[in-house]
N, C-alpha and C. Protein backbone atom coordinates (compact mmCIF):
# COMPACT_ATOMS: atom_id res chain seq x y z
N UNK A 1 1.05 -22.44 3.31
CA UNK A 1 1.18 -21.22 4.10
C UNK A 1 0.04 -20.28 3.72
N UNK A 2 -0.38 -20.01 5.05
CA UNK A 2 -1.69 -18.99 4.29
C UNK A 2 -1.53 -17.54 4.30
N UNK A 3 -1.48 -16.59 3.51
CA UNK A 3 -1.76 -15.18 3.72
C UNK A 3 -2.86 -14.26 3.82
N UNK A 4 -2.79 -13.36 5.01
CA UNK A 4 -3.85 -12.85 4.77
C UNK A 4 -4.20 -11.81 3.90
N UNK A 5 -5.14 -11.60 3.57
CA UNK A 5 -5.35 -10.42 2.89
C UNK A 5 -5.03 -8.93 3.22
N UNK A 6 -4.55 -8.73 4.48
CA UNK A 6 -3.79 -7.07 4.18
C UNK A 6 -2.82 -7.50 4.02
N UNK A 7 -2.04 -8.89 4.27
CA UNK A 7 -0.73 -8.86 3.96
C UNK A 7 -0.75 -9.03 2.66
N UNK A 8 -1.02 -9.17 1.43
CA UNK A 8 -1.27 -9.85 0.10
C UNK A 8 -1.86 -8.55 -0.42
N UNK A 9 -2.86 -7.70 -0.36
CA UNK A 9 -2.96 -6.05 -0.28
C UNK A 9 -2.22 -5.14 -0.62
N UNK A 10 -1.45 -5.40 1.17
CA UNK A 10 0.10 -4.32 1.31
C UNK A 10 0.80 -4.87 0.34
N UNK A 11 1.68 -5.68 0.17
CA UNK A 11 1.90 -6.40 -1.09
C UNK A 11 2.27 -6.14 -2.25
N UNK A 12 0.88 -6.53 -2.60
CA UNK A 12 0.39 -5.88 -4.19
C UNK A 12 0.74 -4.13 -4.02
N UNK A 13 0.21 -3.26 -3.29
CA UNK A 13 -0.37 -1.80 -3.60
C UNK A 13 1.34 -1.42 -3.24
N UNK A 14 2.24 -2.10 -2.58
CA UNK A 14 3.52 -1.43 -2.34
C UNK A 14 4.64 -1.89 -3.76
N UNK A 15 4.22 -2.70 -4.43
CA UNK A 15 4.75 -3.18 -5.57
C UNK A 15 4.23 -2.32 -6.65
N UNK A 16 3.34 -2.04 -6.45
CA UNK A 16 2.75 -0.61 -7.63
C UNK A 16 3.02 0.56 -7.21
N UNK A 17 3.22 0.82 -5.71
CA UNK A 17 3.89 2.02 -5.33
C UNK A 17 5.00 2.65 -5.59
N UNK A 18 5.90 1.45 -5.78
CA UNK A 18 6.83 1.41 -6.30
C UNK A 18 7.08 1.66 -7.60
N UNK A 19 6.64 1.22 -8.37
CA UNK A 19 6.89 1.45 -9.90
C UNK A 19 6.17 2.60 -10.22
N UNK A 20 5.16 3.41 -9.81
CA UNK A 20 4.95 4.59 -9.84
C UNK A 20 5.63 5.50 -9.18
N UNK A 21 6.13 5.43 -8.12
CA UNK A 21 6.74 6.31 -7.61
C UNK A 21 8.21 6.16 -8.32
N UNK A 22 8.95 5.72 -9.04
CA UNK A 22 10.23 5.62 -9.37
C UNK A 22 10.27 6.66 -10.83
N UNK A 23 8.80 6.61 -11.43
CA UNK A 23 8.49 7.31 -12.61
C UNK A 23 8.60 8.96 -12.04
N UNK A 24 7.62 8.94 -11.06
CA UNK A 24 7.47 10.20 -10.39
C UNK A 24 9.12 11.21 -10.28
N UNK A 25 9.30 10.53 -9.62
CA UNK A 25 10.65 10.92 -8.70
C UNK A 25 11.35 11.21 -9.69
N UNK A 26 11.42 10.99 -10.87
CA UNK A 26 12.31 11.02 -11.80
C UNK A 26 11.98 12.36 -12.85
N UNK A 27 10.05 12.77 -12.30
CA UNK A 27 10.15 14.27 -13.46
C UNK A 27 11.03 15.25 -12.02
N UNK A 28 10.57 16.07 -12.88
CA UNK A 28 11.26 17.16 -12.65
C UNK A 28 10.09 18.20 -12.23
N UNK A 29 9.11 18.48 -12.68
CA UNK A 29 8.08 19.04 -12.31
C UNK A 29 6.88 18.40 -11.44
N UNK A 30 6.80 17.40 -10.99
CA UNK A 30 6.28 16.63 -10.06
C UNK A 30 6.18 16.96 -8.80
N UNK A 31 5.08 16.85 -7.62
CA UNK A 31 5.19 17.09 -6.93
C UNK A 31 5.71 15.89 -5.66
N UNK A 32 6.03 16.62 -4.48
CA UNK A 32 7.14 15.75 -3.89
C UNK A 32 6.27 15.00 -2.90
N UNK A 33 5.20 14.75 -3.11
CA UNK A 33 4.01 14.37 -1.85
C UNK A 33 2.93 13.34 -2.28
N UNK A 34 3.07 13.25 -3.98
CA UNK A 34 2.47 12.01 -4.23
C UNK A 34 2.84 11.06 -4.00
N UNK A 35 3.80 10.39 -3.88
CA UNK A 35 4.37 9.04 -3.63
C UNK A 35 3.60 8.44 -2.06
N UNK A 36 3.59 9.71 -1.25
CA UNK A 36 3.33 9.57 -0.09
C UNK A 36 1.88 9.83 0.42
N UNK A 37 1.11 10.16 -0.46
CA UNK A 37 0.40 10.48 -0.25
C UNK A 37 -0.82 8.79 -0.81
N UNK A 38 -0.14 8.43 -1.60
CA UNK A 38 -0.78 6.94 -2.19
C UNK A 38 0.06 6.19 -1.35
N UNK A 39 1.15 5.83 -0.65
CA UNK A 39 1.27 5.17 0.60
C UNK A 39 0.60 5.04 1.69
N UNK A 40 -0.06 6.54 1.91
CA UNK A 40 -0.83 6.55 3.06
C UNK A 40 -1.83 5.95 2.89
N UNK A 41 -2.74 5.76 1.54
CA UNK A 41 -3.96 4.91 1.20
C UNK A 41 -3.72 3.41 1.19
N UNK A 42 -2.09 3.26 0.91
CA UNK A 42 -2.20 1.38 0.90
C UNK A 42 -1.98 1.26 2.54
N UNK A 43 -1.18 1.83 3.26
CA UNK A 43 -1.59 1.75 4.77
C UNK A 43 -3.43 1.59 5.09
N UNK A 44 -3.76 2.34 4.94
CA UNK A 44 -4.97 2.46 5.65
C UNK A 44 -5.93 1.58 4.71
N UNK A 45 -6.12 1.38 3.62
CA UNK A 45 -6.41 -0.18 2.77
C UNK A 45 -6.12 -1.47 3.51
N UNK A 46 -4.60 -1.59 4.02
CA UNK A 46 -4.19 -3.23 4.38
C UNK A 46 -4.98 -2.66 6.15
N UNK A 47 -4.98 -1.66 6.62
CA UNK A 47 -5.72 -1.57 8.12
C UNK A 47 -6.94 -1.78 7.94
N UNK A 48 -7.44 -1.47 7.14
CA UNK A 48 -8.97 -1.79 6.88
C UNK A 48 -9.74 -3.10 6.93
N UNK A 49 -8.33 -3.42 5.63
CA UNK A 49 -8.50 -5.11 5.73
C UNK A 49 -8.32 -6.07 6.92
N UNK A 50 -7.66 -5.34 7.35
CA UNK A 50 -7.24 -6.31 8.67
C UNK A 50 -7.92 -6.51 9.87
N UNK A 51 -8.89 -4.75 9.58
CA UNK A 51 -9.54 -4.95 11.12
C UNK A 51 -11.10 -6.01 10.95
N UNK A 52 -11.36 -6.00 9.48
CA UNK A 52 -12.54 -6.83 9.28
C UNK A 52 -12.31 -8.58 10.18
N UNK A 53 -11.32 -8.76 10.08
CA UNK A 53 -10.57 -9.81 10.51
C UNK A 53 -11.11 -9.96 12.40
N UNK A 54 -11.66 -11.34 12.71
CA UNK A 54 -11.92 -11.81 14.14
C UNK A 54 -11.00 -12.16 14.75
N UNK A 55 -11.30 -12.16 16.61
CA UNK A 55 -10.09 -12.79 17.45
C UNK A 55 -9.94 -13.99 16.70
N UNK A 56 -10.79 -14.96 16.55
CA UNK A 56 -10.63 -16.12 16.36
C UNK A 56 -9.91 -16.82 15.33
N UNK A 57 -9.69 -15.79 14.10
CA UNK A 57 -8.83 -15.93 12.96
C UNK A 57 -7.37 -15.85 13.08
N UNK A 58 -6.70 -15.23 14.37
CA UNK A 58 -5.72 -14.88 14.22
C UNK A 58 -5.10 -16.62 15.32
């Protein structure tokens, strides 16, 4: 089975999103917009990746 690379990307960067954001969420003095704000970069990372990608690949 092959994956592509934004899917393998998204992936990875939402599996670290995760474990950072669970740290986050948990101070108390933290702000409430980082979590989301490094989501929005693995979005637009796996889009990036993806648009490099030809008709012919898919």
């Amino acid at each position: 089975m092959y994956i592509t690379r934004a899917t393998l990307l998204l992936m990875l960067f939402s599996y670290l999103l995760f474990l950072t954001s669970v740290d986050w969420l948990a101070e108390p003095d933290g702000a409430w917009y980082r979590p989301f704000i490094i989501g929005l970069l693995v979005i637009a990372l796996a889009a990036f990746s993806h648009r490099e990608q030809n008709s012919d690949d898919l």
